[in-house]
PDB file of N, CA and C in Angstrom:
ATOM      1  N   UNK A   1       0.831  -1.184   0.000  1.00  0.00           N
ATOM      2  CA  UNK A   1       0.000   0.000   0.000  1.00  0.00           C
ATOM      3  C   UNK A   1       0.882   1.256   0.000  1.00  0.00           C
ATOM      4  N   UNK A   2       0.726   2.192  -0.618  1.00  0.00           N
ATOM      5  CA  UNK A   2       0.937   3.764  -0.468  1.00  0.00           C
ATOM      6  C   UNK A   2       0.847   4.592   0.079  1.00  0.00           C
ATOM      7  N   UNK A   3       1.377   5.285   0.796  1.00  0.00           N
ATOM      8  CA  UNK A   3       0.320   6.874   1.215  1.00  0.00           C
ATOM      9  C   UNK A   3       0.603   7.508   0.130  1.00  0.00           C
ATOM     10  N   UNK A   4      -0.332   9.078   0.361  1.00  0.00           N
ATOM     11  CA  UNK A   4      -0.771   9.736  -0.321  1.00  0.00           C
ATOM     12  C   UNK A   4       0.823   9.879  -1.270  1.00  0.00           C
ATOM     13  N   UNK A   5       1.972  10.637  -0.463  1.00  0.00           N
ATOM     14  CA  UNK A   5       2.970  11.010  -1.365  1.00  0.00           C
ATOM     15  C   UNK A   5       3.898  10.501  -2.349  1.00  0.00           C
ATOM     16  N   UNK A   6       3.722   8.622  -1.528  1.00  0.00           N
ATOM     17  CA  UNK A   6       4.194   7.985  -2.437  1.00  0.00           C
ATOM     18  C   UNK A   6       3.742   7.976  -3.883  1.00  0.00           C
ATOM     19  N   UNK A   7       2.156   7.761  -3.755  1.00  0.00           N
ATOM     20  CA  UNK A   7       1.611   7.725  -4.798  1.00  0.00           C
ATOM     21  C   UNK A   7       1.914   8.906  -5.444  1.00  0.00           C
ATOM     22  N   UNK A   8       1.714   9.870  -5.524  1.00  0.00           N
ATOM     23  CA  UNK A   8       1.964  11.379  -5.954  1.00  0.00           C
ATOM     24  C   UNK A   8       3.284  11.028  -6.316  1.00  0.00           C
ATOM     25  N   UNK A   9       4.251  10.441  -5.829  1.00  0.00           N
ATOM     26  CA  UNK A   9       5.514  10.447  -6.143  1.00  0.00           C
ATOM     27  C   UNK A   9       5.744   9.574  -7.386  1.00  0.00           C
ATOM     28  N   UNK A  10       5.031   8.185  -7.398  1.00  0.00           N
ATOM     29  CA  UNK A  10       4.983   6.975  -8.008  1.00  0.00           C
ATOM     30  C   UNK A  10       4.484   7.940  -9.729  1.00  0.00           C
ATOM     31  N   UNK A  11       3.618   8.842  -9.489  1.00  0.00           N
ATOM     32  CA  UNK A  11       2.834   9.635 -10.433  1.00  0.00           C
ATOM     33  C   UNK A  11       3.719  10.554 -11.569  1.00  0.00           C
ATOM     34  N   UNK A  12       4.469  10.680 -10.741  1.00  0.00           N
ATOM     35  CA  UNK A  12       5.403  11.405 -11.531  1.00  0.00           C
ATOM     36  C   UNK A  12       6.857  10.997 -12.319  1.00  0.00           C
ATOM     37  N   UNK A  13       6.380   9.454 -11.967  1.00  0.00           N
ATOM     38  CA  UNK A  13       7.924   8.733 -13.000  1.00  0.00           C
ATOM     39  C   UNK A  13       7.382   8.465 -14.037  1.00  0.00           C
ATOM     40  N   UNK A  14       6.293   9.038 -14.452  1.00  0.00           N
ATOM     41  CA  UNK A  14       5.966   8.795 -15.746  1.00  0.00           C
ATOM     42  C   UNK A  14       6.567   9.603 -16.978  1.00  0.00           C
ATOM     43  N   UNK A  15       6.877   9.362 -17.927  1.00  0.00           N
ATOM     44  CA  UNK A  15       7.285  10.270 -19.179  1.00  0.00           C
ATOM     45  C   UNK A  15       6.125  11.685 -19.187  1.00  0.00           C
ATOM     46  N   UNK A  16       6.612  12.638 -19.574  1.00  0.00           N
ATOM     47  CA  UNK A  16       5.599  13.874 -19.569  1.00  0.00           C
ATOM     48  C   UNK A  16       4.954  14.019 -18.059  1.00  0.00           C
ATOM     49  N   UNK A  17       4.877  13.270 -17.437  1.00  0.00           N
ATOM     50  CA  UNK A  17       4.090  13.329 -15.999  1.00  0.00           C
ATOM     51  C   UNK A  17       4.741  15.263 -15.269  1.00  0.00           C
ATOM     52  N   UNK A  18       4.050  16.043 -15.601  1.00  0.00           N
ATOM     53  CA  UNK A  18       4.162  17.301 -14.672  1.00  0.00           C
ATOM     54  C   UNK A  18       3.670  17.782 -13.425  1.00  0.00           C
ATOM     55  N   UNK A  19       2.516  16.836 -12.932  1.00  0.00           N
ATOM     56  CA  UNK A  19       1.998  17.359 -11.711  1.00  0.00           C
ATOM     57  C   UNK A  19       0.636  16.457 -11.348  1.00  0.00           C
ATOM     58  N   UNK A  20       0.331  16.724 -10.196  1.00  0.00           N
ATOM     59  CA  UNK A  20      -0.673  15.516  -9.853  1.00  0.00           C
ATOM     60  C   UNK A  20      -1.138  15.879  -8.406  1.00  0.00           C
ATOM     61  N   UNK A  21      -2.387  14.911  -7.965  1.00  0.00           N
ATOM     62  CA  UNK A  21      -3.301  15.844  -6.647  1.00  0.00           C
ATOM     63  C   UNK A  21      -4.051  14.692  -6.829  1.00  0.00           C
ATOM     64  N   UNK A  22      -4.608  14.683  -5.294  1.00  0.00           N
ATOM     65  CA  UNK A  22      -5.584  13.845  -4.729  1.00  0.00           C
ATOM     66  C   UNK A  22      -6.600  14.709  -4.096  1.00  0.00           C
ATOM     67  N   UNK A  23      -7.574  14.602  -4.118  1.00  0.00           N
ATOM     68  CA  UNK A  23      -8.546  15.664  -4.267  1.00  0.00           C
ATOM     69  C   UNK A  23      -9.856  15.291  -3.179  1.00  0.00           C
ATOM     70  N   UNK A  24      -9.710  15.581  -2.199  1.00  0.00           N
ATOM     71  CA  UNK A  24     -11.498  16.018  -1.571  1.00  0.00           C
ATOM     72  C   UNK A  24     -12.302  16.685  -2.422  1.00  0.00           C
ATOM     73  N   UNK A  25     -13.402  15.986  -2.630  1.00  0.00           N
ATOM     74  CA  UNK A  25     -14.107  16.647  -3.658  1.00  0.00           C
ATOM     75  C   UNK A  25     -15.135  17.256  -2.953  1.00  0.00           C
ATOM     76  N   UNK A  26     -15.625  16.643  -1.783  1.00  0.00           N
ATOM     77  CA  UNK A  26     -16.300  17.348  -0.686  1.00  0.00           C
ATOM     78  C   UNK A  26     -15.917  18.880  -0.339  1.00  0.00           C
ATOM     79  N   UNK A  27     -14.972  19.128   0.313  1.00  0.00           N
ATOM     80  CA  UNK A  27     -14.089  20.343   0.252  1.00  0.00           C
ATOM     81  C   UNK A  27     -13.970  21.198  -0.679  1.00  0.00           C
ATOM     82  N   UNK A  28     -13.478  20.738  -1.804  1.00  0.00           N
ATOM     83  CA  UNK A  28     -12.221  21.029  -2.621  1.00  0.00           C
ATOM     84  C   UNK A  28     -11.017  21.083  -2.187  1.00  0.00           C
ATOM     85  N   UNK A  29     -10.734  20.426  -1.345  1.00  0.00           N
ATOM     86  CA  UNK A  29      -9.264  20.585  -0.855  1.00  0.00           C
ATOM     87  C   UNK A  29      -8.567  19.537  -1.503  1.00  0.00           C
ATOM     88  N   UNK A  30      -6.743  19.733  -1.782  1.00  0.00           N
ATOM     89  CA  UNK A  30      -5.949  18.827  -1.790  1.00  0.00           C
ATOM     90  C   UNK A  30      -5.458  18.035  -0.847  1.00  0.00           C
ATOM     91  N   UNK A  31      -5.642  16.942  -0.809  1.00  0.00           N
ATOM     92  CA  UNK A  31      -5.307  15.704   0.234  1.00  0.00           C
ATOM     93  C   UNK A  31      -4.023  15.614   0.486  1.00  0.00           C
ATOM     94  N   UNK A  32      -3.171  15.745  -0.813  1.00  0.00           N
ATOM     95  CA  UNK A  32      -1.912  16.505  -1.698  1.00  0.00           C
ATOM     96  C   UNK A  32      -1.585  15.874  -2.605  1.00  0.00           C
ATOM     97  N   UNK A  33      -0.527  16.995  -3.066  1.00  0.00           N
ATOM     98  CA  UNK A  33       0.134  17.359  -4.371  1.00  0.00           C
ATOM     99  C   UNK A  33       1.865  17.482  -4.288  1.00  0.00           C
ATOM    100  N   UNK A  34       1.636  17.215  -5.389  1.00  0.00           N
ATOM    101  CA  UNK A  34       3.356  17.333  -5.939  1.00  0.00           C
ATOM    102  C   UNK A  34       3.176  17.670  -7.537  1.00  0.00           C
ATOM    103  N   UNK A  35       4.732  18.742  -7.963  1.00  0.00           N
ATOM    104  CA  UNK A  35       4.641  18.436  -9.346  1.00  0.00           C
ATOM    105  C   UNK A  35       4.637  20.189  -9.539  1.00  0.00           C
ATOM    106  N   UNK A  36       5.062  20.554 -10.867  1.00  0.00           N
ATOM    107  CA  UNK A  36       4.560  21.904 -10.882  1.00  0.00           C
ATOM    108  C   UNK A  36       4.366  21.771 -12.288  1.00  0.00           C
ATOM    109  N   UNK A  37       3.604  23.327 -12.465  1.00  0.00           N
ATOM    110  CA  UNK A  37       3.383  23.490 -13.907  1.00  0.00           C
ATOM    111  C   UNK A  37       1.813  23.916 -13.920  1.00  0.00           C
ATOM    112  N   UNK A  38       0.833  23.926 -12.896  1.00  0.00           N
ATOM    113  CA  UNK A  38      -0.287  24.197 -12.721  1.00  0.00           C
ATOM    114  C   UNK A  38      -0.593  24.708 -11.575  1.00  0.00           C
ATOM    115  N   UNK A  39      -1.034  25.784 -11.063  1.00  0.00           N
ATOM    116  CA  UNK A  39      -1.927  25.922  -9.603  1.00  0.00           C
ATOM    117  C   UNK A  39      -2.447  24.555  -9.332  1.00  0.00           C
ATOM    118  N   UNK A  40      -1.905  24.084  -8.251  1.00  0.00           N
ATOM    119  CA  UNK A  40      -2.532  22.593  -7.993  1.00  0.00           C
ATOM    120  C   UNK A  40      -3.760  23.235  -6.536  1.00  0.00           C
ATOM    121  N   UNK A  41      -3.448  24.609  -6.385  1.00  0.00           N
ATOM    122  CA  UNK A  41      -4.467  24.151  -5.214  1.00  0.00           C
ATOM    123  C   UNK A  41      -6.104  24.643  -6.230  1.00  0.00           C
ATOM    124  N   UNK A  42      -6.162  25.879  -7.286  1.00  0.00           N
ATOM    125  CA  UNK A  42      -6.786  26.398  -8.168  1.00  0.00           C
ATOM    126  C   UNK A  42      -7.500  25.089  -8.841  1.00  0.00           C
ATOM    127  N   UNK A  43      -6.707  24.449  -9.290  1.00  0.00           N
ATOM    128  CA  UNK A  43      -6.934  23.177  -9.870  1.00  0.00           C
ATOM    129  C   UNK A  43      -7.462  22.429  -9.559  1.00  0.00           C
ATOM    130  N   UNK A  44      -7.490  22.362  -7.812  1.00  0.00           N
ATOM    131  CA  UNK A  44      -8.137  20.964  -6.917  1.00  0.00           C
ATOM    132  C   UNK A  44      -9.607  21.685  -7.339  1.00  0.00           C
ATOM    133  N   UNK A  45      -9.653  22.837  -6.963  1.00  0.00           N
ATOM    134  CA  UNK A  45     -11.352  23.322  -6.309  1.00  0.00           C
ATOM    135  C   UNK A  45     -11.731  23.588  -7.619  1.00  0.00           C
ATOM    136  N   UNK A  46     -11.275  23.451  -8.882  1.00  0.00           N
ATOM    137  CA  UNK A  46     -12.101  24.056 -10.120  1.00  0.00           C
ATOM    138  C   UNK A  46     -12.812  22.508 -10.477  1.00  0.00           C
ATOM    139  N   UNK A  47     -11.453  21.483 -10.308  1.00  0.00           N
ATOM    140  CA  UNK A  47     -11.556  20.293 -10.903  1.00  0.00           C
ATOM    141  C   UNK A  47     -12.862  19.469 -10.316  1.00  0.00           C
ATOM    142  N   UNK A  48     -12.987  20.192  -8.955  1.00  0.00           N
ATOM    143  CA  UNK A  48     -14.024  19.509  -7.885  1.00  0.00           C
ATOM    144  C   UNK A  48     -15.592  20.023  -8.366  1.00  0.00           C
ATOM    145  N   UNK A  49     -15.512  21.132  -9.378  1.00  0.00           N
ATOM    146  CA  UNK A  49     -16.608  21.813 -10.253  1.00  0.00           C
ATOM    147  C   UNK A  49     -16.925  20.425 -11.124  1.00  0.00           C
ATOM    148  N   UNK A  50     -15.765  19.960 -11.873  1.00  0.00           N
ATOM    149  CA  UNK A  50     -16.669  19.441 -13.243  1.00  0.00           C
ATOM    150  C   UNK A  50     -16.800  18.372 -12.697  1.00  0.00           C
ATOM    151  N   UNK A  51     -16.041  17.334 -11.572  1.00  0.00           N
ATOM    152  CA  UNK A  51     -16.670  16.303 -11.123  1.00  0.00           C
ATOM    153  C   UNK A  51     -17.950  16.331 -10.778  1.00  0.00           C
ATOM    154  N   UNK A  52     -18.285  17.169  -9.471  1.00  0.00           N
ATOM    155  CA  UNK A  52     -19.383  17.757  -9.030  1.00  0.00           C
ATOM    156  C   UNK A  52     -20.376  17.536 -10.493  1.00  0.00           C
ATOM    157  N   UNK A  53     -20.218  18.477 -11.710  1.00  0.00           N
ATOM    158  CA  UNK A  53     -20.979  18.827 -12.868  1.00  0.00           C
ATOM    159  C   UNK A  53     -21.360  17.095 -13.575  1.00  0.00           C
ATOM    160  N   UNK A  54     -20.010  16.303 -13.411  1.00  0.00           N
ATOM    161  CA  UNK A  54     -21.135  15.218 -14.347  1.00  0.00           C
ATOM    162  C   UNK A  54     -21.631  14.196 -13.518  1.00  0.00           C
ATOM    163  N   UNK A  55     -20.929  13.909 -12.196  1.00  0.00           N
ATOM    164  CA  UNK A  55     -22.427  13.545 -11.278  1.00  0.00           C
ATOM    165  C   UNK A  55     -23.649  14.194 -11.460  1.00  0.00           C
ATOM    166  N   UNK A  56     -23.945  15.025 -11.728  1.00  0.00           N
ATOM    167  CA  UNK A  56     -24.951  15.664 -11.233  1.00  0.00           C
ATOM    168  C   UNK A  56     -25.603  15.199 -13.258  1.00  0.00           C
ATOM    169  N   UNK A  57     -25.041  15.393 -14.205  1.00  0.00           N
ATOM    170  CA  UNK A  57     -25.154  15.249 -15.088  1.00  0.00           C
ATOM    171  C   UNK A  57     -26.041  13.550 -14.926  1.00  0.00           C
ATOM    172  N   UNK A  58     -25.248  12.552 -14.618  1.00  0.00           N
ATOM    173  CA  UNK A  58     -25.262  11.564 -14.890  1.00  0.00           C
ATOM    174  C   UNK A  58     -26.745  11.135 -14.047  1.00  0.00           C
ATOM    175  N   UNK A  59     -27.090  11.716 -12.838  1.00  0.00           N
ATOM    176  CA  UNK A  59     -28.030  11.422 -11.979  1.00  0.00           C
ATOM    177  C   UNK A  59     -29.404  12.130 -13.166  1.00  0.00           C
ATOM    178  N   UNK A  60     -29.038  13.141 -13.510  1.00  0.00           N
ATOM    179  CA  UNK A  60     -29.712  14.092 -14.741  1.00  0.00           C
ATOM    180  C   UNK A  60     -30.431  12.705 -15.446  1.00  0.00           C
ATOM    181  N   UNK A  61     -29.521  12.248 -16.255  1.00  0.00           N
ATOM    182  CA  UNK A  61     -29.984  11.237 -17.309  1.00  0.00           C
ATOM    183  C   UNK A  61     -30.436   9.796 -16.518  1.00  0.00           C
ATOM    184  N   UNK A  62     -30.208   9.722 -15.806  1.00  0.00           N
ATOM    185  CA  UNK A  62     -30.555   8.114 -14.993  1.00  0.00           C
ATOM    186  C   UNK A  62     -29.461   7.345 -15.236  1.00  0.00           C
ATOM    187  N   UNK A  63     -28.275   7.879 -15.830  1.00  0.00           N
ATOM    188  CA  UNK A  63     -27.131   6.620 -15.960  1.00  0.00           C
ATOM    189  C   UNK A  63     -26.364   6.026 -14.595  1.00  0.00           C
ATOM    190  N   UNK A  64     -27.058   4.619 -14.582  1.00  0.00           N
ATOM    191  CA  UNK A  64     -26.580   3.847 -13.128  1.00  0.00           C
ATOM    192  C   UNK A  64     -25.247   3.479 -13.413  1.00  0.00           C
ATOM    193  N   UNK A  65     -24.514   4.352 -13.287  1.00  0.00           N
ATOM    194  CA  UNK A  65     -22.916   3.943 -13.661  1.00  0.00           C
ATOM    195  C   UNK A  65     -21.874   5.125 -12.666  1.00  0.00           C
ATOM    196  N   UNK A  66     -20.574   4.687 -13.033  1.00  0.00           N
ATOM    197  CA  UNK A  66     -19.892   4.876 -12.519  1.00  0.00           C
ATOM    198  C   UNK A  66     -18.675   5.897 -13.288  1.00  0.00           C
ATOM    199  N   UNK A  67     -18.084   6.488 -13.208  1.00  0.00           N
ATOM    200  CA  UNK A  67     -17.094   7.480 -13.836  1.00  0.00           C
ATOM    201  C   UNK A  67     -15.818   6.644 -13.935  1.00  0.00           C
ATOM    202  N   UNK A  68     -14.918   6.178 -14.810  1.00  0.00           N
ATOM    203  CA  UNK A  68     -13.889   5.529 -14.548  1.00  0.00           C
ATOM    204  C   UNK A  68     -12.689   6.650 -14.845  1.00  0.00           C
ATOM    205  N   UNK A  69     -12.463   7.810 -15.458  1.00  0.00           N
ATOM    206  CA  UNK A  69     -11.976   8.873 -16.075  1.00  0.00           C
ATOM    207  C   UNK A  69     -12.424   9.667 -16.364  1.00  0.00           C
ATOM    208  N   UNK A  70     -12.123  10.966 -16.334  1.00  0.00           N
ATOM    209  CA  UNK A  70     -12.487  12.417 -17.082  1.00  0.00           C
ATOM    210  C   UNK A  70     -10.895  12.638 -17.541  1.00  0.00           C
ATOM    211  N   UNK A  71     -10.930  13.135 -19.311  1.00  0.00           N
ATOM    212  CA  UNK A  71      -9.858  13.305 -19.605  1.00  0.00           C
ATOM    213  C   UNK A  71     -10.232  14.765 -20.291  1.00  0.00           C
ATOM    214  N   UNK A  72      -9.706  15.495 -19.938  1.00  0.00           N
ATOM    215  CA  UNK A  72      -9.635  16.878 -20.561  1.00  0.00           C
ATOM    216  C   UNK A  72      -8.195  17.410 -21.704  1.00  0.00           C
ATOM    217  N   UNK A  73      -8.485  17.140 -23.134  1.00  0.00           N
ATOM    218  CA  UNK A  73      -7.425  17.467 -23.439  1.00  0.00           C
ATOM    219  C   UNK A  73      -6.645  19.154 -23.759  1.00  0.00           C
ATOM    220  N   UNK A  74      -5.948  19.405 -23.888  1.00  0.00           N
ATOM    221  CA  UNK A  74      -5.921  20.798 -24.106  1.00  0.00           C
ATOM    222  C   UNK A  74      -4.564  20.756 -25.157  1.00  0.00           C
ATOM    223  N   UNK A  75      -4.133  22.247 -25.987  1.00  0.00           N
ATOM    224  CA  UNK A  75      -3.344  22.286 -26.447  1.00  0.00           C
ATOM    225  C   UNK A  75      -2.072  21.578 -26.690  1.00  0.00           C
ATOM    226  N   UNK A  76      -1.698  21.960 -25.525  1.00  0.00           N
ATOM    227  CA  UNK A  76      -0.616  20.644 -24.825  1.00  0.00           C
ATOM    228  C   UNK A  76      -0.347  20.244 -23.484  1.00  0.00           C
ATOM    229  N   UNK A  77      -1.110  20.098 -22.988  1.00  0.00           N
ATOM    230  CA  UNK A  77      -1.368  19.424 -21.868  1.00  0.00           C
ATOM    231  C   UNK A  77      -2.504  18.060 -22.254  1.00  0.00           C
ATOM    232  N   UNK A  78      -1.940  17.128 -21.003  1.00  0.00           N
ATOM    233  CA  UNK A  78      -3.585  16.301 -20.787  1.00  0.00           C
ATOM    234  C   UNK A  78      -3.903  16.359 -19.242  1.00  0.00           C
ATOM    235  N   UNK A  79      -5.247  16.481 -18.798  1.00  0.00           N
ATOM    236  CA  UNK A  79      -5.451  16.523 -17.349  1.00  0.00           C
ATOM    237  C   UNK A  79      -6.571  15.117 -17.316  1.00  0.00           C
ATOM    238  N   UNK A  80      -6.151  14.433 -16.395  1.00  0.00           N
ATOM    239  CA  UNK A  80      -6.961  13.229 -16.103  1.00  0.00           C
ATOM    240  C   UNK A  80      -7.287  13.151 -14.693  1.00  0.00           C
ATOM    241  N   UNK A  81      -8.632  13.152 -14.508  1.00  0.00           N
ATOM    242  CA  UNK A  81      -9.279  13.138 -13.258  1.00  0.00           C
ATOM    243  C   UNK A  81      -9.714  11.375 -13.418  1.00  0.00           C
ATOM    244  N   UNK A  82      -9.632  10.997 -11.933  1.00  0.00           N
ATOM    245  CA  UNK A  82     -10.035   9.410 -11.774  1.00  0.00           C
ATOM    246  C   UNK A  82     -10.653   9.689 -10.289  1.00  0.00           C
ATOM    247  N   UNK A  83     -11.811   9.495  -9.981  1.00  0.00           N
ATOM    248  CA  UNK A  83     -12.550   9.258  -8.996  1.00  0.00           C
ATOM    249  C   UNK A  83     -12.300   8.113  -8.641  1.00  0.00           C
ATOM    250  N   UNK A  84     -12.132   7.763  -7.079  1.00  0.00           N
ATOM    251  CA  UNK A  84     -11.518   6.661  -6.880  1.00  0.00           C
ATOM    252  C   UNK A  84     -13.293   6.044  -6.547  1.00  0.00           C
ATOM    253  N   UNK A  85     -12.728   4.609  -7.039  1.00  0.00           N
ATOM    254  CA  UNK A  85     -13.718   3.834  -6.543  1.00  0.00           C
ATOM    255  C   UNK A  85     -14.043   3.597  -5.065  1.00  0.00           C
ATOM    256  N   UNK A  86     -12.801   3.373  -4.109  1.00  0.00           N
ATOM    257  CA  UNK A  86     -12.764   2.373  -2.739  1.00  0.00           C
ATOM    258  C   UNK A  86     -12.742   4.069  -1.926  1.00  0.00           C
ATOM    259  N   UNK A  87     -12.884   5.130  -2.219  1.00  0.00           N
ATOM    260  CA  UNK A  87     -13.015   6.002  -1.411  1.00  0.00           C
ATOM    261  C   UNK A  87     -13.703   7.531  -2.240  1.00  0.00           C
ATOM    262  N   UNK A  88     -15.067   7.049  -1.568  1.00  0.00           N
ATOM    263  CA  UNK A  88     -16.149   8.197  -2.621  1.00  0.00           C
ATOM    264  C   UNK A  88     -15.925   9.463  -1.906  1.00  0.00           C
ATOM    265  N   UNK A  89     -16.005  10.394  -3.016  1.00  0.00           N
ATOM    266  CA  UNK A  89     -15.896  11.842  -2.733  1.00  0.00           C
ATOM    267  C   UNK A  89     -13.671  12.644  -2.719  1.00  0.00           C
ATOM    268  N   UNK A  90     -13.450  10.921  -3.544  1.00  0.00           N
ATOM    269  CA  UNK A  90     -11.994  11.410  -3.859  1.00  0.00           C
ATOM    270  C   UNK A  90     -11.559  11.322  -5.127  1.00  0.00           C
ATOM    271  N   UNK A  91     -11.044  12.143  -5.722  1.00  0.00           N
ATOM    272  CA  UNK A  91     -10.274  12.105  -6.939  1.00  0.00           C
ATOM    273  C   UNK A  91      -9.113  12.112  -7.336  1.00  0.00           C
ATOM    274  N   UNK A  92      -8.703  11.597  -8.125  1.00  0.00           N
ATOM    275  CA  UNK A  92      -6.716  11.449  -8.389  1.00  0.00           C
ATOM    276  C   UNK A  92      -6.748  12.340  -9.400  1.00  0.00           C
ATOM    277  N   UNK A  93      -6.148  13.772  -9.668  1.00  0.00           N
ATOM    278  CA  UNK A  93      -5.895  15.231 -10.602  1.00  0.00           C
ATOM    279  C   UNK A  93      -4.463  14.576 -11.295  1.00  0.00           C
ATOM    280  N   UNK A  94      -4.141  14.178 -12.289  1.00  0.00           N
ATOM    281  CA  UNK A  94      -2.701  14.004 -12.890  1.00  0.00           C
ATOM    282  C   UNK A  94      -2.904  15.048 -14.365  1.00  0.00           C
ATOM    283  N   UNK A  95      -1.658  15.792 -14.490  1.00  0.00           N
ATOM    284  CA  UNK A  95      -1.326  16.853 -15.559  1.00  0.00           C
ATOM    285  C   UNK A  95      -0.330  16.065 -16.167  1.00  0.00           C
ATOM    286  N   UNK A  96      -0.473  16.005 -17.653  1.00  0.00           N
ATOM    287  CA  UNK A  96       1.178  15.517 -18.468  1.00  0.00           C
ATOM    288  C   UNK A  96       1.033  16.462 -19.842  1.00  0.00           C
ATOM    289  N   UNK A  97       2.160  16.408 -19.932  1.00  0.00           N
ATOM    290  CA  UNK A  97       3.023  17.117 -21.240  1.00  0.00           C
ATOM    291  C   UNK A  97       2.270  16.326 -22.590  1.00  0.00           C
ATOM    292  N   UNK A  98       1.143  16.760 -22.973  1.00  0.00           N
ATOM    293  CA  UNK A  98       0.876  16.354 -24.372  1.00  0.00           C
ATOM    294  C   UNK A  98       2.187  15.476 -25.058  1.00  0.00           C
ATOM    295  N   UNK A  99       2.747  16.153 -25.647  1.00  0.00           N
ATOM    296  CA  UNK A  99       4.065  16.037 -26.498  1.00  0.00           C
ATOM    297  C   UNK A  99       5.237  14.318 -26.029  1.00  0.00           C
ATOM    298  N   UNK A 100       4.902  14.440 -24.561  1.00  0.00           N
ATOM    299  CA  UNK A 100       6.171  13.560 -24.724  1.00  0.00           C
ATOM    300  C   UNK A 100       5.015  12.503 -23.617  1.00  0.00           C
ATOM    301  N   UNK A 101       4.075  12.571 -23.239  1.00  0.00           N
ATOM    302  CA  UNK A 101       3.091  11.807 -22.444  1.00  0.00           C
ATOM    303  C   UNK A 101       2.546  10.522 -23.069  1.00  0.00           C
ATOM    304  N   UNK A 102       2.540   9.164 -23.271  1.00  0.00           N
ATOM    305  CA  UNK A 102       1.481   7.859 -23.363  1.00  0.00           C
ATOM    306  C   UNK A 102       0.543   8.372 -22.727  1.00  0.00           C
ATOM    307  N   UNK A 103      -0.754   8.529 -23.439  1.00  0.00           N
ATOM    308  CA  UNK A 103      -2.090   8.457 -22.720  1.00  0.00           C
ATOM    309  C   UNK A 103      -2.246   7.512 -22.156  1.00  0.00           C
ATOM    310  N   UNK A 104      -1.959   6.490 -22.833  1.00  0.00           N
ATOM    311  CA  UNK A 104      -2.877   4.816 -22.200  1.00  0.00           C
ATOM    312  C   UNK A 104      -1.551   4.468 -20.741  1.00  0.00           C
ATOM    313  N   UNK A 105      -0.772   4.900 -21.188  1.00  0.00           N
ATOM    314  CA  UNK A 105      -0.071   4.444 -20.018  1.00  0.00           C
ATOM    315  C   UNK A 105      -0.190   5.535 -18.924  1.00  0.00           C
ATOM    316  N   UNK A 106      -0.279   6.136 -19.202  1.00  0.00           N
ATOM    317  CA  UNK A 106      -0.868   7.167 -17.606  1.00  0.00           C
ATOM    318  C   UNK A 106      -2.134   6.801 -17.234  1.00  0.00           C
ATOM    319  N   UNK A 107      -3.226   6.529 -17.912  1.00  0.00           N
ATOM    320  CA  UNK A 107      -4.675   5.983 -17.421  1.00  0.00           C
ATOM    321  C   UNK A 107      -4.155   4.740 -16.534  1.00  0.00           C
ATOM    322  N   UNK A 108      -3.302   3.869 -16.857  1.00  0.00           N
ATOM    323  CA  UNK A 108      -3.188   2.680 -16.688  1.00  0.00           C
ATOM    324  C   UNK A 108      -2.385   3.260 -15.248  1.00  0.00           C
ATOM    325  N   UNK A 109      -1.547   3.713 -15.378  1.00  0.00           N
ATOM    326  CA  UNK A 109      -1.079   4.042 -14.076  1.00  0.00           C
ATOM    327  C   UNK A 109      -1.856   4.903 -13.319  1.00  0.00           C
ATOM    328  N   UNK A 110      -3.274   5.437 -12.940  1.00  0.00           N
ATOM    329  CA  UNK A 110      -3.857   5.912 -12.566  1.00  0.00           C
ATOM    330  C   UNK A 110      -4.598   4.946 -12.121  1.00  0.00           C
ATOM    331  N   UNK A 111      -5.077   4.092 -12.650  1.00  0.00           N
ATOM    332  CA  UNK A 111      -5.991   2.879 -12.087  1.00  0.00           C
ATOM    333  C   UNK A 111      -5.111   1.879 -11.425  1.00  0.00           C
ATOM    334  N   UNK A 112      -3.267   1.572 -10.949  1.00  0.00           N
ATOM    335  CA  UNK A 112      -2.775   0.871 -10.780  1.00  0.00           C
ATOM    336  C   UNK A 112      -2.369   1.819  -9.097  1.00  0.00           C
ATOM    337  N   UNK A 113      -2.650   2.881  -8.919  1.00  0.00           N
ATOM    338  CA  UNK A 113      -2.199   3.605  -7.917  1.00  0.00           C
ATOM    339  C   UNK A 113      -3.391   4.377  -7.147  1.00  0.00           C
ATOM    340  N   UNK A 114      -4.447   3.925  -7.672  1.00  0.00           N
ATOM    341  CA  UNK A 114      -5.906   3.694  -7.251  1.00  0.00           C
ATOM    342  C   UNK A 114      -5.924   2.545  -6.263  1.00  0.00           C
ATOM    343  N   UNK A 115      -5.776   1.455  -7.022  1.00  0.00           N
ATOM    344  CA  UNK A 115      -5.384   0.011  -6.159  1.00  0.00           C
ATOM    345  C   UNK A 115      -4.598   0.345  -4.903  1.00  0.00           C
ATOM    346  N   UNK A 116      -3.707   0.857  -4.957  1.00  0.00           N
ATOM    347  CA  UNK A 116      -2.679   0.916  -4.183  1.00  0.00           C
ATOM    348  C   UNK A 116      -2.205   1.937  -2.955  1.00  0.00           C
ATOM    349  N   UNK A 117      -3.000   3.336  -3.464  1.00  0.00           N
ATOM    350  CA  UNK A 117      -2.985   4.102  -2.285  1.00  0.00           C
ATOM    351  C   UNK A 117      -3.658   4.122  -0.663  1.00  0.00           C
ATOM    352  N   UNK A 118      -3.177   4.275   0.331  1.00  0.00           N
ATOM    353  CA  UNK A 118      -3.528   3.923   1.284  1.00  0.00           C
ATOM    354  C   UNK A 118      -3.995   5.385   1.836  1.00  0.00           C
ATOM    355  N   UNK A 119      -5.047   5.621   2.851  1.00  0.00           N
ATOM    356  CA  UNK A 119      -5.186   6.986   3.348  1.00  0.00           C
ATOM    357  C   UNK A 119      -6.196   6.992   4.338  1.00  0.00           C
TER     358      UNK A 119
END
């Protein structure tokens, strides 16, 4: 198992990996962070908006499901939000470098440090 910083730490040996947050979504607070290249605390409480937005979306439509990712792409960045399953009302915030970032392998390591964080 992990704590929080390991994981945060584990987060950032990724290629392109720039920054990353564990997120009270209750709050908006960071649980924490490491990494720069973004307001990570700006980031926790905006990010805690669009989670907030497609729950609320999803209850909207009746979809009995679950969120496994939100991927937001941008210019050059990617931001991937992962709501953890084993602890509701938390989210894993990871930022990477478009350019030099594996998508699939950062999802994959997002769901492998999901498993694994302890808190």
């Amino acid at each position: 198992m992990l704590t929080i910083n390991q994981a945060l730490e584990d987060m950032l040996t990724l290629d392109g990996a720039m920054c990353g947050a564990i997120v009270d979504s209750n709050s908006g607070m960071s649980l924490g962070s490491l990494g720069s290249g973004v307001d990570l605390e700006i980031a926790a409480a905006g990010n805690t908006e669009v989670v907030r937005a497609k729950m609320k979306t999803m209850r909207s439509l009746g979809l009995n499901d679950v969120i496994e990712d939100i991927l937001i792409t941008l210019g050059k960045q990617y931001h991937l939000i992962r709501p953890m399953s084993r602890k509701e009302g938390v989210f894993i915030y990871y930022v990477l470098d478009k350019s030099k970032a594996n998508l699939a392998l950062a999802r994959r390591k997002l769901q492998d440090i999901e498993k694994d964080v302890n808190f």
